[in-house]
C-alpha atoms as a PDB file:
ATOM      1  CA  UNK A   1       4.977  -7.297  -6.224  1.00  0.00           C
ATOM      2  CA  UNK A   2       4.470  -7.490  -2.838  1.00  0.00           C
ATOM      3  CA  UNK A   3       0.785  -6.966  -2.155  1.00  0.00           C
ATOM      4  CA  UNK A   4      -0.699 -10.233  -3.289  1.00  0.00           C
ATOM      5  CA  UNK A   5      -3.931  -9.843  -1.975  1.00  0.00           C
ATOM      6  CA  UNK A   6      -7.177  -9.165   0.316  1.00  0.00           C
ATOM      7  CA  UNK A   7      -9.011 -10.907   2.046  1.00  0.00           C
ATOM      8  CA  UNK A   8     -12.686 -10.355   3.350  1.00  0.00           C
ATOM      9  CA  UNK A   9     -14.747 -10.901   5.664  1.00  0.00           C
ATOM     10  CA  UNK A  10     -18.794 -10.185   6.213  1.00  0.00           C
ATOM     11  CA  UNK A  11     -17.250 -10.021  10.612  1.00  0.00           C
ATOM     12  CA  UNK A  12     -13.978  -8.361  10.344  1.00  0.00           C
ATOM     13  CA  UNK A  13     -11.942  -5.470   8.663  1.00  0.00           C
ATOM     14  CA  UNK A  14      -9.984  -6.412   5.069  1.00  0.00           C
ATOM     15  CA  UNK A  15      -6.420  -8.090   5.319  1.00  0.00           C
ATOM     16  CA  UNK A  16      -4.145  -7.365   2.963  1.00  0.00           C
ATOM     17  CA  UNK A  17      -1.470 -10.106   2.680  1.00  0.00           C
ATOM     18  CA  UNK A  18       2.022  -8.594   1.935  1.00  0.00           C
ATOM     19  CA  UNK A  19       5.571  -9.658   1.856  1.00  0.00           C
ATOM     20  CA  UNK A  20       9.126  -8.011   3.061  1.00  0.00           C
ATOM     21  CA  UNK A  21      11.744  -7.967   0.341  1.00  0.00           C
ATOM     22  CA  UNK A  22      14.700  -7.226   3.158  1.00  0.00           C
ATOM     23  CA  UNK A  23      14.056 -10.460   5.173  1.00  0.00           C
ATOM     24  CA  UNK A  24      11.553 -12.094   3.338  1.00  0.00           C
ATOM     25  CA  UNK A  25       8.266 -12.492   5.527  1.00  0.00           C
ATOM     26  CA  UNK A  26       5.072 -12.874   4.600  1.00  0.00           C
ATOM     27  CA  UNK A  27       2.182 -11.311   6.992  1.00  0.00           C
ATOM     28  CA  UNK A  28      -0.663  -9.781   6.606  1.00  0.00           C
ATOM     29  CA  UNK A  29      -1.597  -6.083   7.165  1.00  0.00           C
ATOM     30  CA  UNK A  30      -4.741  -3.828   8.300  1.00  0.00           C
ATOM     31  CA  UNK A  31      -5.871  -1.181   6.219  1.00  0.00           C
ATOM     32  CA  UNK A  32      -4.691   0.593   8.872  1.00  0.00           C
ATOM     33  CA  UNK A  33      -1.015  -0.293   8.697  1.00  0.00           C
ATOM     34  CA  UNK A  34      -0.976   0.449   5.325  1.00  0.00           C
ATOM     35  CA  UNK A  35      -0.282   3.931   3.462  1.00  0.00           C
ATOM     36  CA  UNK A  36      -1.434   4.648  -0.292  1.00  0.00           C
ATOM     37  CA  UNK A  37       0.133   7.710  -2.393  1.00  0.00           C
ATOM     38  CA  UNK A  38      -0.841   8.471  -5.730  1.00  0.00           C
ATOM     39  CA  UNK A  39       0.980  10.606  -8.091  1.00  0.00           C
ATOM     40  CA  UNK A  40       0.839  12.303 -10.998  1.00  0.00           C
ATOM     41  CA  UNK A  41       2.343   9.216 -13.261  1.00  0.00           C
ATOM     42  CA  UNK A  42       3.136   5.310 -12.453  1.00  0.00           C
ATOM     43  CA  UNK A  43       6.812   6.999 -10.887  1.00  0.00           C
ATOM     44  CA  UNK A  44       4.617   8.458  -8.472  1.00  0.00           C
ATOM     45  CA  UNK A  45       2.012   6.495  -7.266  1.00  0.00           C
ATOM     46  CA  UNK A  46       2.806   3.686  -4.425  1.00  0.00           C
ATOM     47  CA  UNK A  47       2.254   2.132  -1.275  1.00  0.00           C
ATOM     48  CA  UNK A  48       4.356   1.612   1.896  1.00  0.00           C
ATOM     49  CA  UNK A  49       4.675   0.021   5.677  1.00  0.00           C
ATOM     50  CA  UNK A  50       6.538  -0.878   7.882  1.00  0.00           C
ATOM     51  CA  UNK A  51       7.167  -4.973   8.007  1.00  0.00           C
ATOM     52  CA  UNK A  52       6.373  -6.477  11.178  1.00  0.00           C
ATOM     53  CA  UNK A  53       9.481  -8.725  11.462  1.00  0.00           C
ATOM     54  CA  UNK A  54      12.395  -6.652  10.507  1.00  0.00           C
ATOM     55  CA  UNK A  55      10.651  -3.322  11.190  1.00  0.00           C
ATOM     56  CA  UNK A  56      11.956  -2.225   7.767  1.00  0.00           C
ATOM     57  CA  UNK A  57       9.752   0.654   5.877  1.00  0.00           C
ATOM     58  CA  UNK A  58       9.125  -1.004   2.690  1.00  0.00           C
ATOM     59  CA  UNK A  59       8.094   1.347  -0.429  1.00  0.00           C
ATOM     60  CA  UNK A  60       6.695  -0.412  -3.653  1.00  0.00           C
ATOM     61  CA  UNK A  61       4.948   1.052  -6.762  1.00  0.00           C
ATOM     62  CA  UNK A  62       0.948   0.471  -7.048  1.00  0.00           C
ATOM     63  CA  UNK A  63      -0.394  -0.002 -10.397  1.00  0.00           C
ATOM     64  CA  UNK A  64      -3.916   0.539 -11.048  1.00  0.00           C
ATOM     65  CA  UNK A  65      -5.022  -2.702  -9.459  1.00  0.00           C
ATOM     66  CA  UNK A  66      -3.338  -2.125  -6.375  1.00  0.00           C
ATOM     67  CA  UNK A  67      -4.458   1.414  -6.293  1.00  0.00           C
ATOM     68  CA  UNK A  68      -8.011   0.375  -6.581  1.00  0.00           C
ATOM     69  CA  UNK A  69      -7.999  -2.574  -3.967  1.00  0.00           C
ATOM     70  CA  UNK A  70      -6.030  -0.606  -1.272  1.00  0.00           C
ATOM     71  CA  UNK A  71      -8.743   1.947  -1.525  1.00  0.00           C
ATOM     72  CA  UNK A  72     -11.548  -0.292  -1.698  1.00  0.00           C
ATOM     73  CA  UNK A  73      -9.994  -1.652   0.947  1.00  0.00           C
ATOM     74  CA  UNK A  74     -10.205   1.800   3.161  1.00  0.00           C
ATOM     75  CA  UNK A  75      -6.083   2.085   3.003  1.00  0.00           C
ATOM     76  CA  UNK A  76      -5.946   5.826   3.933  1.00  0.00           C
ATOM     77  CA  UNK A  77      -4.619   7.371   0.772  1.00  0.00           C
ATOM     78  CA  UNK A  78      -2.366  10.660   0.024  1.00  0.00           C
ATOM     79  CA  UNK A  79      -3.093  12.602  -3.476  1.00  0.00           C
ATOM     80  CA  UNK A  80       0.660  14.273  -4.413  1.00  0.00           C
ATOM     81  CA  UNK A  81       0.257  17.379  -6.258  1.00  0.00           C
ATOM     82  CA  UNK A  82       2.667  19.682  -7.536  1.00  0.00           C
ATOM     83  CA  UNK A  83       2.493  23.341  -5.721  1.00  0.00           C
ATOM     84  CA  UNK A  84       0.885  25.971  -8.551  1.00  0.00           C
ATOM     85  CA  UNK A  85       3.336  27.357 -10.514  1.00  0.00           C
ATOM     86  CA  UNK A  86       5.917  24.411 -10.961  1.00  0.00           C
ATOM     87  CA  UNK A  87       6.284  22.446 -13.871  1.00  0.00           C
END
């Protein structure tokens, strides 16, 4: 998992601290660079950004944890539904 964890503070915005599996840095991340999307089933549900060094858009799944710390964390978060109708 990338998303390790957040960090706090009582001045500033929450950090997330995150890690690129294409070259391998670790940096932190804004809310605000992040992106939340959460699915009908664990296939479904994940985060994503874009890593700072290599500029690579990194995808990875988000468990329940990570779902609720990203949006405690004010990550701006996309609900996926299916249209009406569809199976």
């Amino acid at each position: 998992m990338s998303l390790m964890s957040s960090v706090t503070s009582a001045q500033g915005p929450v950090v997330f601290t995150a890690g690129c599996p294409d070259c391998r840095a670790r940096f932190e991340l804004s809310a605000e660079a992040l992106r939340l999307a959460i699915g009908a089933s664990h296939r479904t549900t994940f985060y994503s950004f874009t890593c700072p060094e290599c500029g690579t858009s990194v995808r990875k799944p988000a468990g329940e944890r990570i779902v609720e710390m990203l949006t405690v964390g004010g990550v701006r978060t996309l609900r996926l539904t299916r249209p009406a109708g569809t199976v």
